[in-house]
C-alpha atoms as a PDB file:
ATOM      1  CA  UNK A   1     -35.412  31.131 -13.620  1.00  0.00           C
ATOM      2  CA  UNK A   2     -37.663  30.967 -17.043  1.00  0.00           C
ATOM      3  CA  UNK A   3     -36.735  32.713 -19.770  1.00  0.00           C
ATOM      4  CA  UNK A   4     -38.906  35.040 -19.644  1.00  0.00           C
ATOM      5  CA  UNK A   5     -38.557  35.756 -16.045  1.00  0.00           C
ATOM      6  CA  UNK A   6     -34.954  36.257 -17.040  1.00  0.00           C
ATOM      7  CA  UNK A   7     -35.578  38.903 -19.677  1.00  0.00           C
ATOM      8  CA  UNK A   8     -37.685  40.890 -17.403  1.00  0.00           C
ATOM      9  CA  UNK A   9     -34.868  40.937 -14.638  1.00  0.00           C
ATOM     10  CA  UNK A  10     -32.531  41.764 -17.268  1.00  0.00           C
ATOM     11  CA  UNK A  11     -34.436  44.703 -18.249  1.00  0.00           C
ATOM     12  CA  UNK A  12     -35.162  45.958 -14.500  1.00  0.00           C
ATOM     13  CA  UNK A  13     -31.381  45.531 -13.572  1.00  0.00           C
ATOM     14  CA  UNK A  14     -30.640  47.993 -16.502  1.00  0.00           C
ATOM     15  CA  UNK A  15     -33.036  50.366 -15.510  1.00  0.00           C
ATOM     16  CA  UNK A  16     -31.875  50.036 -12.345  1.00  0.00           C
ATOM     17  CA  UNK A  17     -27.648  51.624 -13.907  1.00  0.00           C
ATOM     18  CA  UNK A  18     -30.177  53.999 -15.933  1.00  0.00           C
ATOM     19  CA  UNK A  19     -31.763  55.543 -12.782  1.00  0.00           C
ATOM     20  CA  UNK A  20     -28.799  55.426 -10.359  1.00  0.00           C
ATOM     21  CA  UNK A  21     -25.870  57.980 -10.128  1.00  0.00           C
ATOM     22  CA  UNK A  22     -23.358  55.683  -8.536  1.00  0.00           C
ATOM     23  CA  UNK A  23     -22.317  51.904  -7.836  1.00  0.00           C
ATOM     24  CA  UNK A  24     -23.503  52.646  -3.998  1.00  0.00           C
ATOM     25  CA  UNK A  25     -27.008  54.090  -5.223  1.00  0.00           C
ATOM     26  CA  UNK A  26     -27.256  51.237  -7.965  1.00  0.00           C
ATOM     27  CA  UNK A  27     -25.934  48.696  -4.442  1.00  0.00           C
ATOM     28  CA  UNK A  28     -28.696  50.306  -2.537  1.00  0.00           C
ATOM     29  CA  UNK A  29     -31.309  49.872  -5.227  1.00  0.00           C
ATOM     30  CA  UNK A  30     -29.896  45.884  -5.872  1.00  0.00           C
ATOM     31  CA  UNK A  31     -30.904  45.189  -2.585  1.00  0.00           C
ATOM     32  CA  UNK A  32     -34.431  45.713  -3.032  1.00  0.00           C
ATOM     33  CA  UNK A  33     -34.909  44.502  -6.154  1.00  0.00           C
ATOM     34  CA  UNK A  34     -33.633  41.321  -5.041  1.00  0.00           C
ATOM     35  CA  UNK A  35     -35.557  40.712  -2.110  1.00  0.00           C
ATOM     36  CA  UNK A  36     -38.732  42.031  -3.797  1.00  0.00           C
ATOM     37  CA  UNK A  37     -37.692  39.549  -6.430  1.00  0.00           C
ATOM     38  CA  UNK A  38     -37.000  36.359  -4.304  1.00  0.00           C
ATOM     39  CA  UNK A  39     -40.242  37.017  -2.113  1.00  0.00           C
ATOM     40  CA  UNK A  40     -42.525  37.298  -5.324  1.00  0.00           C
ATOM     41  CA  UNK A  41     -40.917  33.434  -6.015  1.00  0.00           C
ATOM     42  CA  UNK A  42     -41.443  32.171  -2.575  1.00  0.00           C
ATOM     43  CA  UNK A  43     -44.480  34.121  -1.639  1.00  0.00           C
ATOM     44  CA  UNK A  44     -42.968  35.248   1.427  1.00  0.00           C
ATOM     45  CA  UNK A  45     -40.923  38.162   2.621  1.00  0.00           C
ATOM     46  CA  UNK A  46     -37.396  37.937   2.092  1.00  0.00           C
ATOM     47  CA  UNK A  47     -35.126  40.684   3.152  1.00  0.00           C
ATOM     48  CA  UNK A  48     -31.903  41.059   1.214  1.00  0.00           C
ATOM     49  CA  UNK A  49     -28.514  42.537   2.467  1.00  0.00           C
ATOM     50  CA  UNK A  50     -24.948  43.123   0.697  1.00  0.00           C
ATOM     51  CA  UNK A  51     -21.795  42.235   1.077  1.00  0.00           C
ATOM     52  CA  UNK A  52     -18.870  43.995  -0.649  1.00  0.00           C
ATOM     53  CA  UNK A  53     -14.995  42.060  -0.385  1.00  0.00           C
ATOM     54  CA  UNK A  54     -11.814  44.431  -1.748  1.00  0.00           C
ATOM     55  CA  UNK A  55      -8.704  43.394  -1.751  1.00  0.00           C
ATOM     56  CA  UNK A  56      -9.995  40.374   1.407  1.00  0.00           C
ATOM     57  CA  UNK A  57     -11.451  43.185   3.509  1.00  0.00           C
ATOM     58  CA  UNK A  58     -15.622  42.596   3.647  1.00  0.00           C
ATOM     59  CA  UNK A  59     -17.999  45.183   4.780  1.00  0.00           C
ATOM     60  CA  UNK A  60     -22.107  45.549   4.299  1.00  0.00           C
ATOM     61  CA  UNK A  61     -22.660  48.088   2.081  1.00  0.00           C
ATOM     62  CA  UNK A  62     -26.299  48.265   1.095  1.00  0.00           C
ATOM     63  CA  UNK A  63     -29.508  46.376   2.700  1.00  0.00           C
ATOM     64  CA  UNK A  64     -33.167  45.791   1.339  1.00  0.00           C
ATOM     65  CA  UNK A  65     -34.189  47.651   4.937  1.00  0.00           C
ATOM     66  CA  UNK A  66     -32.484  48.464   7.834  1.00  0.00           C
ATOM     67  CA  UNK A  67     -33.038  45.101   8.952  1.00  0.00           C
ATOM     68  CA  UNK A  68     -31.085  43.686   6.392  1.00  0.00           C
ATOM     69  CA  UNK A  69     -28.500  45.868   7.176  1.00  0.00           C
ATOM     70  CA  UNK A  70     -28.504  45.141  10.941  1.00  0.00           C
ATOM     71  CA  UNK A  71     -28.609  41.139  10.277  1.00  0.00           C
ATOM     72  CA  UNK A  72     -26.075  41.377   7.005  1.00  0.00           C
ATOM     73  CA  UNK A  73     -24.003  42.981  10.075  1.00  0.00           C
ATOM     74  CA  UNK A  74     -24.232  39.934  12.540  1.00  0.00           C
ATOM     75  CA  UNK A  75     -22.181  38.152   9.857  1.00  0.00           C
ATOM     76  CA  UNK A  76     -20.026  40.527   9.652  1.00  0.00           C
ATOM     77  CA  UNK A  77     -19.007  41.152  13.113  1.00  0.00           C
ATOM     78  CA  UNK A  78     -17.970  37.519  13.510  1.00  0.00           C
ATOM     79  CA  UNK A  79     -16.062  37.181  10.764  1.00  0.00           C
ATOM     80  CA  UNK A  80     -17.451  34.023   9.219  1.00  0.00           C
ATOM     81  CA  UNK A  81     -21.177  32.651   7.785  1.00  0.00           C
ATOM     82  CA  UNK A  82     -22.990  31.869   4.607  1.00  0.00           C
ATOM     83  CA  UNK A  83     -22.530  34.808   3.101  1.00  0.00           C
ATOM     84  CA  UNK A  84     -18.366  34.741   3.674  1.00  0.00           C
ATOM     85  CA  UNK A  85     -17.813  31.604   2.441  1.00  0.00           C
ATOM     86  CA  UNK A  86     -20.137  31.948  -0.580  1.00  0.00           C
ATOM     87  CA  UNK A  87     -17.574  35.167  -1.135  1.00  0.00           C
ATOM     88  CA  UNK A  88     -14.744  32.278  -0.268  1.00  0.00           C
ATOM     89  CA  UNK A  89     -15.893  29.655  -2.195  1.00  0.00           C
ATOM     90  CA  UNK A  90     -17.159  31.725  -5.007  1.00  0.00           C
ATOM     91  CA  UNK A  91     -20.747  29.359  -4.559  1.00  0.00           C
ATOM     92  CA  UNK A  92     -23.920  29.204  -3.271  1.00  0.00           C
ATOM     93  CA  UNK A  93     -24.131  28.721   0.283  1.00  0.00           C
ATOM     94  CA  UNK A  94     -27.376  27.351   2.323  1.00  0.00           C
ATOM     95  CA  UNK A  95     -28.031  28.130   5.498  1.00  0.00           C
ATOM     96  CA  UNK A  96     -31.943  26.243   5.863  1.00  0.00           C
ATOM     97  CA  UNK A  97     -32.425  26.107   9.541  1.00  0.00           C
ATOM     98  CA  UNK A  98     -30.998  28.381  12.585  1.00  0.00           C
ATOM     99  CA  UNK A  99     -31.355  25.587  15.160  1.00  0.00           C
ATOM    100  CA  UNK A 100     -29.958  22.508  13.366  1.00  0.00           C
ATOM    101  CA  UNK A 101     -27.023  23.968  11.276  1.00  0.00           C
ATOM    102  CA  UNK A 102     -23.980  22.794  13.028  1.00  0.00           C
ATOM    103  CA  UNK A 103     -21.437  25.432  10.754  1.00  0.00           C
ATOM    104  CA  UNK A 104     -21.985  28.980  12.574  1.00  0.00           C
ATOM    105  CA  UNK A 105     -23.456  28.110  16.153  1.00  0.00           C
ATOM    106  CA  UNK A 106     -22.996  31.547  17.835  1.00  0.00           C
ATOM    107  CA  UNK A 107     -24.030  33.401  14.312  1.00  0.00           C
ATOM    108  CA  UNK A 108     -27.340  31.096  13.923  1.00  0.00           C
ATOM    109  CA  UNK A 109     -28.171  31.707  17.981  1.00  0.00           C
ATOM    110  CA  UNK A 110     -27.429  35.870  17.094  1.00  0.00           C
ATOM    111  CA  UNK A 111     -29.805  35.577  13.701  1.00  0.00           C
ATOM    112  CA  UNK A 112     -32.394  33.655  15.764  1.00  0.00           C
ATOM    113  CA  UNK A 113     -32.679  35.836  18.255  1.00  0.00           C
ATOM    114  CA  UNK A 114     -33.650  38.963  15.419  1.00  0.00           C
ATOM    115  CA  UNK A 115     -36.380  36.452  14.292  1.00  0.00           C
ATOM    116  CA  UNK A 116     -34.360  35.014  11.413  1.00  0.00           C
ATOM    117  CA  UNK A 117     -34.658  31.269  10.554  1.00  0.00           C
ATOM    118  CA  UNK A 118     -32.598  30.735   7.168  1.00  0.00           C
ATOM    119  CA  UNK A 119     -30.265  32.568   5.039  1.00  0.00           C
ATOM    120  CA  UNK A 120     -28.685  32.232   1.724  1.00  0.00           C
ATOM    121  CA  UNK A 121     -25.711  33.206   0.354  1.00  0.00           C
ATOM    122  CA  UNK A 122     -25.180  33.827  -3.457  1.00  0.00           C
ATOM    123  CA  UNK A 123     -22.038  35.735  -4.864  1.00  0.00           C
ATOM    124  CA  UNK A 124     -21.400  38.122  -7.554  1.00  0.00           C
ATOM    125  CA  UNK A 125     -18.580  38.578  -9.703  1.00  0.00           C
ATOM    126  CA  UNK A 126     -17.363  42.403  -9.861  1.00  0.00           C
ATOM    127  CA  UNK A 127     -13.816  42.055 -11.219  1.00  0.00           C
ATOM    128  CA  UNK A 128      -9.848  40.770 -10.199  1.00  0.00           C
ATOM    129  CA  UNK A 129      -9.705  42.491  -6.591  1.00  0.00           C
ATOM    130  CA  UNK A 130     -13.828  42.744  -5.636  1.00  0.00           C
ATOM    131  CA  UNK A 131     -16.614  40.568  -5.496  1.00  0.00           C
ATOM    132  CA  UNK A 132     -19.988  40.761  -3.472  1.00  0.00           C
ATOM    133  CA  UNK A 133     -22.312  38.608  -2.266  1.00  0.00           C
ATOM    134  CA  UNK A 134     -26.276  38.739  -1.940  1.00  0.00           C
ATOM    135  CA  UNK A 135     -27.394  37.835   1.598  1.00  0.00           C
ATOM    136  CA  UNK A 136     -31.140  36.684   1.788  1.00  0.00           C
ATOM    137  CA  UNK A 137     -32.921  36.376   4.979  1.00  0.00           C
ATOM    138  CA  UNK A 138     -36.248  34.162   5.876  1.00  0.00           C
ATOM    139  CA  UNK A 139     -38.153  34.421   8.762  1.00  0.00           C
ATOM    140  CA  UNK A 140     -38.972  30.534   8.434  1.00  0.00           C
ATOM    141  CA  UNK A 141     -37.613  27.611   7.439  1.00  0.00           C
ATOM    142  CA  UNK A 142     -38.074  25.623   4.002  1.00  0.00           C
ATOM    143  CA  UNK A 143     -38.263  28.428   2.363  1.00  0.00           C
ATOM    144  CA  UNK A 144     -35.158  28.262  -0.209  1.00  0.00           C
ATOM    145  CA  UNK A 145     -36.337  25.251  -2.233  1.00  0.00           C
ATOM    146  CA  UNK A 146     -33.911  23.595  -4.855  1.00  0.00           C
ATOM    147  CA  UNK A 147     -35.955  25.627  -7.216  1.00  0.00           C
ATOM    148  CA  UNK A 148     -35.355  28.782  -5.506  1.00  0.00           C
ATOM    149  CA  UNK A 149     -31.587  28.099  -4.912  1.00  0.00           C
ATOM    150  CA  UNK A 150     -31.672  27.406  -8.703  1.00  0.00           C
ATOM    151  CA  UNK A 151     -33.647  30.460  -9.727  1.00  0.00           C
ATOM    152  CA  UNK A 152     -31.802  32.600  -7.133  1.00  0.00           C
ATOM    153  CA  UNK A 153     -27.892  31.267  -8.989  1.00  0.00           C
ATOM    154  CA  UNK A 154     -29.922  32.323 -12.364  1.00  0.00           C
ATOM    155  CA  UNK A 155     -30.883  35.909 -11.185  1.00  0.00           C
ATOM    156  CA  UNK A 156     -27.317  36.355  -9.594  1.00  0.00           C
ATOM    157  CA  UNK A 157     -25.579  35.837 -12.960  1.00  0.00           C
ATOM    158  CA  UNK A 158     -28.178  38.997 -14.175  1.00  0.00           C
ATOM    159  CA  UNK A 159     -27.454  41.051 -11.184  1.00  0.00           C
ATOM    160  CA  UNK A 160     -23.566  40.288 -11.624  1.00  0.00           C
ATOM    161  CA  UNK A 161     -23.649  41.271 -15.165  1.00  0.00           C
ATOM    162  CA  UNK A 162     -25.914  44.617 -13.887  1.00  0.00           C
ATOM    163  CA  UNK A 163     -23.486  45.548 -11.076  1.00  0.00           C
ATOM    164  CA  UNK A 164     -19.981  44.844 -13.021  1.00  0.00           C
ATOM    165  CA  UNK A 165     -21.799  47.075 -16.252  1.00  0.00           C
ATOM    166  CA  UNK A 166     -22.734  49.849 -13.201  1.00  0.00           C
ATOM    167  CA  UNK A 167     -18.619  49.402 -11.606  1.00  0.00           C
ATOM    168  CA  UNK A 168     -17.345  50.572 -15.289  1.00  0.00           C
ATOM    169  CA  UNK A 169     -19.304  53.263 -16.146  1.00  0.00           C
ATOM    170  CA  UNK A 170     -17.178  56.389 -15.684  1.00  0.00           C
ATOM    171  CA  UNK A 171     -13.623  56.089 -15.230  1.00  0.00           C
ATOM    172  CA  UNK A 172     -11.593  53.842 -12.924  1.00  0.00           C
ATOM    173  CA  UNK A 173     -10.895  56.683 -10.135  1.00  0.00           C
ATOM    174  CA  UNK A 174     -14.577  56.715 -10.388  1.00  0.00           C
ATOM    175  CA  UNK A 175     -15.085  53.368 -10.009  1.00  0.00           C
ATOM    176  CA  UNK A 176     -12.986  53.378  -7.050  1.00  0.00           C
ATOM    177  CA  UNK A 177     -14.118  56.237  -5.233  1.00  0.00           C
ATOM    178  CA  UNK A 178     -17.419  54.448  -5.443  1.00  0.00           C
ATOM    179  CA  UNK A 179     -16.776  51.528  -4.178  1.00  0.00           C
ATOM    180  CA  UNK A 180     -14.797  53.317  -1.015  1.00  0.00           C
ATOM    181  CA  UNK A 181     -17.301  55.490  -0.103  1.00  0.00           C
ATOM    182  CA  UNK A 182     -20.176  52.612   0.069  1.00  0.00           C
ATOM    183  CA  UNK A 183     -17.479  51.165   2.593  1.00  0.00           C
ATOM    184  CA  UNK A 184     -16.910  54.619   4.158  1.00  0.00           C
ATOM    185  CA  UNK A 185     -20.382  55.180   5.097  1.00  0.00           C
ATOM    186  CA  UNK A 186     -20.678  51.650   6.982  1.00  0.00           C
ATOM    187  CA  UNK A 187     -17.183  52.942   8.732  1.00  0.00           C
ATOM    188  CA  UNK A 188     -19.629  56.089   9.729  1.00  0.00           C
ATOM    189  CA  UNK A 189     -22.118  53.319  11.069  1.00  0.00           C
ATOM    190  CA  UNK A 190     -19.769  51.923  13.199  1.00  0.00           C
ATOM    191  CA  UNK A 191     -18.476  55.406  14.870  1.00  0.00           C
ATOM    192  CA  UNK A 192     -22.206  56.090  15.145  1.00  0.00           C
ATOM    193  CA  UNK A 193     -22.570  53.058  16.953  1.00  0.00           C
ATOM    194  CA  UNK A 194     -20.060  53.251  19.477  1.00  0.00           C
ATOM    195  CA  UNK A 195     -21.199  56.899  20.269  1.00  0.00           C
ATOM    196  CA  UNK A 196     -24.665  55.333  21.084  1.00  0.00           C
ATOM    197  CA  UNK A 197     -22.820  52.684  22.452  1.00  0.00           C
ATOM    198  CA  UNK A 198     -20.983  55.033  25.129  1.00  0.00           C
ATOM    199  CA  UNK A 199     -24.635  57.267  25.652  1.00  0.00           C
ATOM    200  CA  UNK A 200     -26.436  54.504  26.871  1.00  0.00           C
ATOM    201  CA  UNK A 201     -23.878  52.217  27.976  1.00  0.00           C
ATOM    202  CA  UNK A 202     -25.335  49.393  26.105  1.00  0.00           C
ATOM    203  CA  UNK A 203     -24.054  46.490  23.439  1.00  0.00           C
ATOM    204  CA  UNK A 204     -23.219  46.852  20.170  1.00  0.00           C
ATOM    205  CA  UNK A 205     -26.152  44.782  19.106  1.00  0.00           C
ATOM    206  CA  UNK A 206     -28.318  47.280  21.089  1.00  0.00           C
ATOM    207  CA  UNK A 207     -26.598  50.541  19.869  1.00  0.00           C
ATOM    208  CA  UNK A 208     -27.454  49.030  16.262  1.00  0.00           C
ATOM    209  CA  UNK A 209     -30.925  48.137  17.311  1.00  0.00           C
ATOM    210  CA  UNK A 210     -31.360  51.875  18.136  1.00  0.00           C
ATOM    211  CA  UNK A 211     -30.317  52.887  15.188  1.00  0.00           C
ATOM    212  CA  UNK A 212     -31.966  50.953  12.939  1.00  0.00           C
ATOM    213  CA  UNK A 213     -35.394  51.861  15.514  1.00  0.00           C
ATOM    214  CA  UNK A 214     -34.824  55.591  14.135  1.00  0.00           C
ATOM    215  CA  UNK A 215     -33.879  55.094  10.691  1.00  0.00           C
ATOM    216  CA  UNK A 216     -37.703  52.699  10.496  1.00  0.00           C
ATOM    217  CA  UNK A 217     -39.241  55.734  12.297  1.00  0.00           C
ATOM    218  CA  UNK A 218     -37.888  58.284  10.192  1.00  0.00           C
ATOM    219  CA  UNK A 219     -37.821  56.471   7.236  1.00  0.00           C
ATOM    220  CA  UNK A 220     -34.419  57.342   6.610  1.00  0.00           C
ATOM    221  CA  UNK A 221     -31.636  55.707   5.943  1.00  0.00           C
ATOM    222  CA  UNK A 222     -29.322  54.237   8.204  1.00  0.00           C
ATOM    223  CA  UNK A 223     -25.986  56.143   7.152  1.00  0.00           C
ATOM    224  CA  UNK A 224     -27.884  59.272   7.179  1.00  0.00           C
ATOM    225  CA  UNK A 225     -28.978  58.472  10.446  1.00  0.00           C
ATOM    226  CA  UNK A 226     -25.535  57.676  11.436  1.00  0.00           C
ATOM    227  CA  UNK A 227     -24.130  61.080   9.889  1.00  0.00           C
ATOM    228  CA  UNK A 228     -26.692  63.148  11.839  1.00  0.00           C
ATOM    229  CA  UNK A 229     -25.781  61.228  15.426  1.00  0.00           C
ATOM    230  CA  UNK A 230     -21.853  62.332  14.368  1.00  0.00           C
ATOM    231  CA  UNK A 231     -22.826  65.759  13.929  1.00  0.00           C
ATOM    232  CA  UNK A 232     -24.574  66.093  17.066  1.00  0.00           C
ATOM    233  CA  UNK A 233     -21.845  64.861  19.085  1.00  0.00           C
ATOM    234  CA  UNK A 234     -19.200  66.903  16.693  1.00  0.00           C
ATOM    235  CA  UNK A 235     -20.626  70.236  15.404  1.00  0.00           C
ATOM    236  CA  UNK A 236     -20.021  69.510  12.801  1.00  0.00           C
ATOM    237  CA  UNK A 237     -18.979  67.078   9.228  1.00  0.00           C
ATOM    238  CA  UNK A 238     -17.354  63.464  10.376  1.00  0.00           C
ATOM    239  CA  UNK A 239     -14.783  62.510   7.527  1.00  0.00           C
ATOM    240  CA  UNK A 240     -14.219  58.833   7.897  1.00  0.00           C
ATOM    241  CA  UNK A 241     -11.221  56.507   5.745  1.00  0.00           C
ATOM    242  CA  UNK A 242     -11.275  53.100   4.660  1.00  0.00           C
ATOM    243  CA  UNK A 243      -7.550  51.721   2.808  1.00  0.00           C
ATOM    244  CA  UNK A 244      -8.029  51.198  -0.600  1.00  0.00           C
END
């Protein structure tokens, strides 16, 4: 990343804590301007989803789309890909082709079949017991060049910077409560999921396809969407807890 290009992110990411309430709107926000900011360098769209690890436990907690959310998920559900062990290994983690990877077989063949070719993993350092990782998605391969693995590690150090600067404004209870609920509402995903999951007696992977098929039409988000199947099913408010 130039130096110029650098100052410019800089800038954006601190407009970005200006214009947000909260770490999970300022998450939210990070997504996009990441993938917008990737696909401008590669001159192809790049979708961008993110992971958030407390205290070992790792949930997605904000996506560039609903797509990014759903794939971000994939990972997540298995327990193990690029974007885990770049939180593991605290480094960049390439994942350039689907089909000839041999670290994450069932994961690639799951990412494949959503029309994904390559990912890439780059953390961020939030503080002693969180970190967070930015998960980029391709629909092709070749796509993350050395130069864009280089220029993507330069941007991460600005967007690290942005989001630990966003985690202490406010007080720590603040900080905390924060963090939980962008966790919380991913819990209210999952209940969300297995309610569509038990209406149309269907996978997981299908119950989240639906979902993210009404959040696109609605152009809504997917937690939202999530909150208003619980309510239907409920009458009424779904409170959900994660452990912090």
């Amino acid at each position: 990343m130039s130096k110029y290009a650098g100052n410019d992110a800089a800038i954006q990411l601190q407009d970005l804590i200006v214009g947000t309430e909260n770490v999970e709107d300022f998450l939210d926000r990070l997504a996009e301007f990441s993938a917008s900011t990737l696909s401008h360098s590669v001159g192809a769209d790049i979708e961008c989803g993110v992971t958030l690890q407390r205290r070992k436990k790792t949930m997605t907690v904000a996506g560039s789309s609903s797509n990014a959310v759903m794939l971000d998920r994939i990972e997540q559900s298995l327990g193990d890909g690029p974007c885990i062990e770049a939180l593991r290994t605290r480094g960049i983690v390439l994942l350039a082709n689907v089909d000839t990877d041999p670290r994450w077989p069932e994961y690639q063949q799951q990412l494949a079949a959503h029309g994904c070719r390559s990912t890439l993993g780059v953390p961020l350092e939030i503080g002693e017991d969180s970190a967070a990782a930015l998960n980029f998605f391709a629909s092709s391969t070749g796509v993350f060049t050395a130069a864009i693995v280089a220029e993507a590690s330069g941007f991460a150090d600005l967007a690290g910077r942005a989001l630990r600067l966003a985690v202490r404004i406010g007080t720590a209870q603040a900080r905390a409560e924060d963090l939980q609920a962008a966790m919380e509402h991913r819990t209210s995903i999952d209940l969300a999921c297995g309610v569509v999951m038990a209406q149309n007696r269907c996978s997981q992977d299908e119950a989240m396809a639906i979902l993210t098929r009404v959040s696109s039409n609605r152009n809504q988000k997917l937690r939202d969407v999530a909150a208003d199947v619980l309510k239907n099913v409920t009458g009424g408010e779904i409170h959900t807890h994660f452990d912090s």
